[in-house]
Each structure stands twice: as C-alpha cells, then as structure tokens.
Protein backbone atom coordinates (compact mmCIF):
# COMPACT_ATOMS: atom_id res chain seq x y z
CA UNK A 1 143.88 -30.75 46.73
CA UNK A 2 144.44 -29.06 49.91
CA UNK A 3 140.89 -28.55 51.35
CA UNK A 4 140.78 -32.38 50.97
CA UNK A 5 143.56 -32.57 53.47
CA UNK A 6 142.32 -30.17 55.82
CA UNK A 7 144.33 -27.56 54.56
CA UNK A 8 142.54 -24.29 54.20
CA UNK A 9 143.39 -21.16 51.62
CA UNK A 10 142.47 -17.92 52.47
CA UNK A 11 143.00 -14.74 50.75
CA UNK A 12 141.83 -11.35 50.45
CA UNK A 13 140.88 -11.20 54.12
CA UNK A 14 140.66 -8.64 56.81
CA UNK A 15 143.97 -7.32 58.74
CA UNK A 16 144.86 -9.90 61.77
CA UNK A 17 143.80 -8.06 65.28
CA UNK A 18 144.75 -11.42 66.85
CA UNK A 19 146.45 -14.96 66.53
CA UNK A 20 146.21 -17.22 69.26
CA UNK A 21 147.01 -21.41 69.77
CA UNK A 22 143.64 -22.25 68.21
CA UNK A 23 143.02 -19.80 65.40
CA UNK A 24 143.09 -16.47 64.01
CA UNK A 25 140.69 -13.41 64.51
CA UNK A 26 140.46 -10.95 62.37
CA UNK A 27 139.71 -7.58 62.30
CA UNK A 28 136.36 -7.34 60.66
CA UNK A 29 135.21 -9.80 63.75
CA UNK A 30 135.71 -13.53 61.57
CA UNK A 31 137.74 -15.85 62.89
CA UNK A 32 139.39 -19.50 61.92
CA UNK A 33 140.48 -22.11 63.73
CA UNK A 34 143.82 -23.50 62.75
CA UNK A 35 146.28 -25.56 64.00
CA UNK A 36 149.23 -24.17 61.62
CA UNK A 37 148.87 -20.79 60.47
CA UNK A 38 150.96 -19.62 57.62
CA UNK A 39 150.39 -16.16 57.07
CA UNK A 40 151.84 -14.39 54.23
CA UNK A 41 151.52 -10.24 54.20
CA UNK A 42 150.17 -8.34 51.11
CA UNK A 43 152.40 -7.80 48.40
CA UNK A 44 153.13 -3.87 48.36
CA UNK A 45 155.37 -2.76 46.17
CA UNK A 46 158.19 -0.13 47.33
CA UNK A 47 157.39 3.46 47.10
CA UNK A 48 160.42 3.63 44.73
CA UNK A 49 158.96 1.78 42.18
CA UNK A 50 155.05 3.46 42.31
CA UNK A 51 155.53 6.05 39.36
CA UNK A 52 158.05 4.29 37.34
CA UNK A 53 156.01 4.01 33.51
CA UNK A 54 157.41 0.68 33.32
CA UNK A 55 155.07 -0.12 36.99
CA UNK A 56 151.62 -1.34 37.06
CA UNK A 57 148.75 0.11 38.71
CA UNK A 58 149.86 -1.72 42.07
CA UNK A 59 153.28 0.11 41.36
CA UNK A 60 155.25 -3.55 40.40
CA UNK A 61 157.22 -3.45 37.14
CA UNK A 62 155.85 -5.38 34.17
CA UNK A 63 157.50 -7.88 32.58
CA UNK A 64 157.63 -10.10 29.40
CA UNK A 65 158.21 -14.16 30.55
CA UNK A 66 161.80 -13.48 30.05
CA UNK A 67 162.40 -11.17 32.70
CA UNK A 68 162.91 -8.09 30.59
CA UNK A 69 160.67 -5.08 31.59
CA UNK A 70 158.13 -4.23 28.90
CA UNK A 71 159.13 -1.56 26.18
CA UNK A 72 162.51 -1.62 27.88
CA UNK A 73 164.21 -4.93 27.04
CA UNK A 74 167.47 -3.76 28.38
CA UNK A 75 166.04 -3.91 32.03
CA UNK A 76 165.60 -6.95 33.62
CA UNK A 77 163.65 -7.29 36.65
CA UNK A 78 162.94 -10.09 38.96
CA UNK A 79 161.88 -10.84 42.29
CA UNK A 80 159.30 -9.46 44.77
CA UNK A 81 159.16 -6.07 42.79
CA UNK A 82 158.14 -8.02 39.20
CA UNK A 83 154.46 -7.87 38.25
CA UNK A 84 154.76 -11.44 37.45
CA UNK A 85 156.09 -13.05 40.30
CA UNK A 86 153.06 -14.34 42.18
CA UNK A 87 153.48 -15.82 44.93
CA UNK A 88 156.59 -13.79 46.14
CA UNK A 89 158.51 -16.48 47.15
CA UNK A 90 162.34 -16.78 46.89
CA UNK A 91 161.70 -19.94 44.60
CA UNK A 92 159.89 -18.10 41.74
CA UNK A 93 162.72 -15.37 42.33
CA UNK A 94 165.44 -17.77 41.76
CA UNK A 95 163.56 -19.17 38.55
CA UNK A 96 164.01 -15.64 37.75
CA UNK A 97 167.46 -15.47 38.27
CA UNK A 98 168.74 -18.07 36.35
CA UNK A 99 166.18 -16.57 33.30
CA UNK A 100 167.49 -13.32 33.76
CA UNK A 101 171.21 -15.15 33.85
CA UNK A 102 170.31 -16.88 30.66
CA UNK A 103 169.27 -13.54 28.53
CA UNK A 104 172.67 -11.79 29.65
CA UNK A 105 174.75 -14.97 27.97
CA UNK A 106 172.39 -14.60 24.86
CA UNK A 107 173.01 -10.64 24.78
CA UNK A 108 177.01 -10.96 25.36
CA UNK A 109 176.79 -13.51 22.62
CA UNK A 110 177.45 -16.60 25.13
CA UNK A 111 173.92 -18.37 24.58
CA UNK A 112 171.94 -19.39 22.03
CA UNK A 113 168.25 -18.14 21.68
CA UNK A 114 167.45 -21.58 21.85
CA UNK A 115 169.08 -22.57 25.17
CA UNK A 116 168.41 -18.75 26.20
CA UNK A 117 164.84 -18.20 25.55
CA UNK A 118 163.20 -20.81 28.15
CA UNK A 119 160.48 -18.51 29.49
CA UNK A 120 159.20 -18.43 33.09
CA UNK A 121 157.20 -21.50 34.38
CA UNK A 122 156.88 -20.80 37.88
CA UNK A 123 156.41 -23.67 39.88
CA UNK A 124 155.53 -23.06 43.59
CA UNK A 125 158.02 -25.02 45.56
CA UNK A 126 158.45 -24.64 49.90
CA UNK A 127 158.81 -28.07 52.88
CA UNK A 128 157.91 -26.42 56.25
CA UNK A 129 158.45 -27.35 59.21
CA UNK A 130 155.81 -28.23 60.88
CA UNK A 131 157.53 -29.18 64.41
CA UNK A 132 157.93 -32.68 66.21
CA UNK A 133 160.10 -33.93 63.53
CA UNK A 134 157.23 -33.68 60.59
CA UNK A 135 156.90 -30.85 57.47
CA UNK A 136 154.92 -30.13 54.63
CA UNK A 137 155.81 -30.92 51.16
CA UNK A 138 154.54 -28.76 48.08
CA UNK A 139 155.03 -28.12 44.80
CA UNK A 140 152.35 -26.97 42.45
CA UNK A 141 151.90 -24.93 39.11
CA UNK A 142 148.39 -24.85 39.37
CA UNK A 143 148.45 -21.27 40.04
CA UNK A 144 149.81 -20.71 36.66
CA UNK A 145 147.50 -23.06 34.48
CA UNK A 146 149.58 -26.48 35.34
CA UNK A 147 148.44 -29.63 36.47
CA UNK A 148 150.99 -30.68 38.93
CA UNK A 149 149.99 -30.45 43.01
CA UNK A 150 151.50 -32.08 45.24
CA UNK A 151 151.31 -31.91 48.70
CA UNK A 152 152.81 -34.29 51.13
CA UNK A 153 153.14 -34.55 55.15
CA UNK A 154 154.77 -35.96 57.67
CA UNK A 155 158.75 -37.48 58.21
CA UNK A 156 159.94 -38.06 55.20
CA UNK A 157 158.93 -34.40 54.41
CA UNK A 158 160.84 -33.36 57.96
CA UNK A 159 163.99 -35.16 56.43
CA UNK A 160 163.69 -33.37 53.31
CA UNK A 161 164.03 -29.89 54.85
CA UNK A 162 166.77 -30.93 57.22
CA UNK A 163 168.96 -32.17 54.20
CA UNK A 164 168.67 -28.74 52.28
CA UNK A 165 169.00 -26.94 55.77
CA UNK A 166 172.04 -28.65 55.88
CA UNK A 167 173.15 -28.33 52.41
CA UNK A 168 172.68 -24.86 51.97
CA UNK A 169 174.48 -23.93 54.99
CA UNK A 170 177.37 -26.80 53.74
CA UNK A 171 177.34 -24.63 49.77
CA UNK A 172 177.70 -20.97 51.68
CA UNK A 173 173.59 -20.57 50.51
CA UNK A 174 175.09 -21.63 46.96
CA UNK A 175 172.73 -24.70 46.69
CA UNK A 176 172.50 -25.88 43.07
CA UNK A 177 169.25 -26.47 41.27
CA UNK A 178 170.01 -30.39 41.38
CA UNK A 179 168.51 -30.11 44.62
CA UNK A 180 165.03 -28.69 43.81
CA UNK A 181 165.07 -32.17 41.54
CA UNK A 182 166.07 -34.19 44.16
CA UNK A 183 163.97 -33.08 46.58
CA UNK A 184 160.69 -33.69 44.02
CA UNK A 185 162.00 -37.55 43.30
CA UNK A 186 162.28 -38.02 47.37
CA UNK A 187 159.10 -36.81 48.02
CA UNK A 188 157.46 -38.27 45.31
CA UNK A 189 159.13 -41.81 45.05
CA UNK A 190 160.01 -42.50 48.39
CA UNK A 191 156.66 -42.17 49.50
C-alpha cells in the first residue's frame, strides 16, 4: 500500500552515520533519498528485564493475548517491555492497558469473562505531521494478519492531528477511546 504512494519501509538496516535534507546515509556506505524520514530506534529491552525466566531471548517478557505473562498469570505486562507489542508504539500500549484493565475487573469479580476476555488485536494507529498544514493518516493491522491499511495524506489528515492535539491537552492527556473511532470515520468518510 505504501510503496504505491511513494512511501518506503525499511528495516533491519545499518546504524545512521548521517541524515541530511535529501536522505539518509548509513553506516555500511547505502544511502536513501527521502523527503520525510521517520526513523524509529531498535527495540532493546532494559537490562532489568534480560534474565527474568518469564523474558525472551531478546530479554522482553512473554505474554499470552491477554496481557498476563506466561506461566505467571498474576503478572501482567504491557507496553514497550512485552514480547508482543510490535511496533512499540503508545497505541498498541494503550490497547494493552485497557486489556490489562479488563482482566483486573474479571479477577476482583467486577467483569465477566465474556466482556473481560477480548484478547489483543493490535491495530497500528499514528497522523503525523508532516508540516505546511498537511499529515499522514494510518491505521493498519496488516502487521498482525488483518486486512485493513489505510493510509491517507494531506489537510484533512493535518486537521485530524490538530483536533486530538487539542483534545488531549483539553482531557489533562485523558483522551477517551471515542476518539481513536472518530478519528477513523473522519479520515475515512470525509475523504
């Protein structure tokens, strides 16, 4: 979807030595030219977490869908240090949240298993600004065996990301998951 745009993935690559206006170098001597750069680091985990038995071999902590480390359901874990967040982006980690949020009710006897036991779907979700009043629009679960990728550009986008600037600073950073909905009918309705 995003090649056909111009849009170009990358991963795996050398260490930067260099970004510039037109591109990035790298340090094994390639280089791409690129307009917009979004570079995300490698996901490390923290030394703390390494030789924990519940980590994998990259030291995160394994998890069940649920958000409850594996042979230790009385841990939850969510976030940049859980195996199964991928991307780590604070979208996925608030999925997690409100999971993890869900199996506390149901263990204090406040939730159904039912309503409790919807397991993790991430769903990639970010508008970036892009500068001159314009941003990007995404939301995919492709990554994650889904079908849905979307990827829009341009105003509409731009107003997007100014409304939840503004309502997040408006809710204290309390923004309610309405918003995540009505962001995906703007973007995909309005235009």
């Amino acid at each position: 979807m995003a090649d056909g745009m111009g849009i170009h993935y990358r991963n795996k690559m050398a260490d930067i030595k260099r970004l510039t206006k037109d591109g990035i170098e790298f340090a094994d001597g390639q280089s791409i030219e690129a307009e917009l750069k979004l570079v995300l680091p490698d996901w490390i985990a923290h030394d703390c977490l390494r030789d924990l038995p519940i980590a994998d071999s990259a030291g995160f902590i394994k998890t069940d869908l649920l958000m409850r480390a594996l042979g230790h359901p009385e841990i939850f874990v969510l976030g940049d240090c859980a195996a199964v967040t991928v991307p780590k982006i604070g979208g996925i980690g608030h999925q997690e949240a409100e999971i993890v949020g869900r199996q506390v009710a149901l263990d204090m006897g406040r939730m159904d298993a039912d309503e409790a036991n919807e397991p993790l779907q991430p769903v990639v979700f970010c508008i970036g600004d892009m500068g001159e009043g314009k941003a990007y629009y995404v939301r995919s679960n492709a990554w994650f065996g889904g079908k849905d990728e979307v990827l829009k550009m341009g105003r509409i986008p731009y107003q997007l990301k100014m409304s939840y600037r503004n309502l997040f600073f408006m809710t204290h950073s309390k923004v309610r998951g309405f918003g995540l909905s009505l962001a995906q009918f703007a973007a995909l309705k309005v235009f």
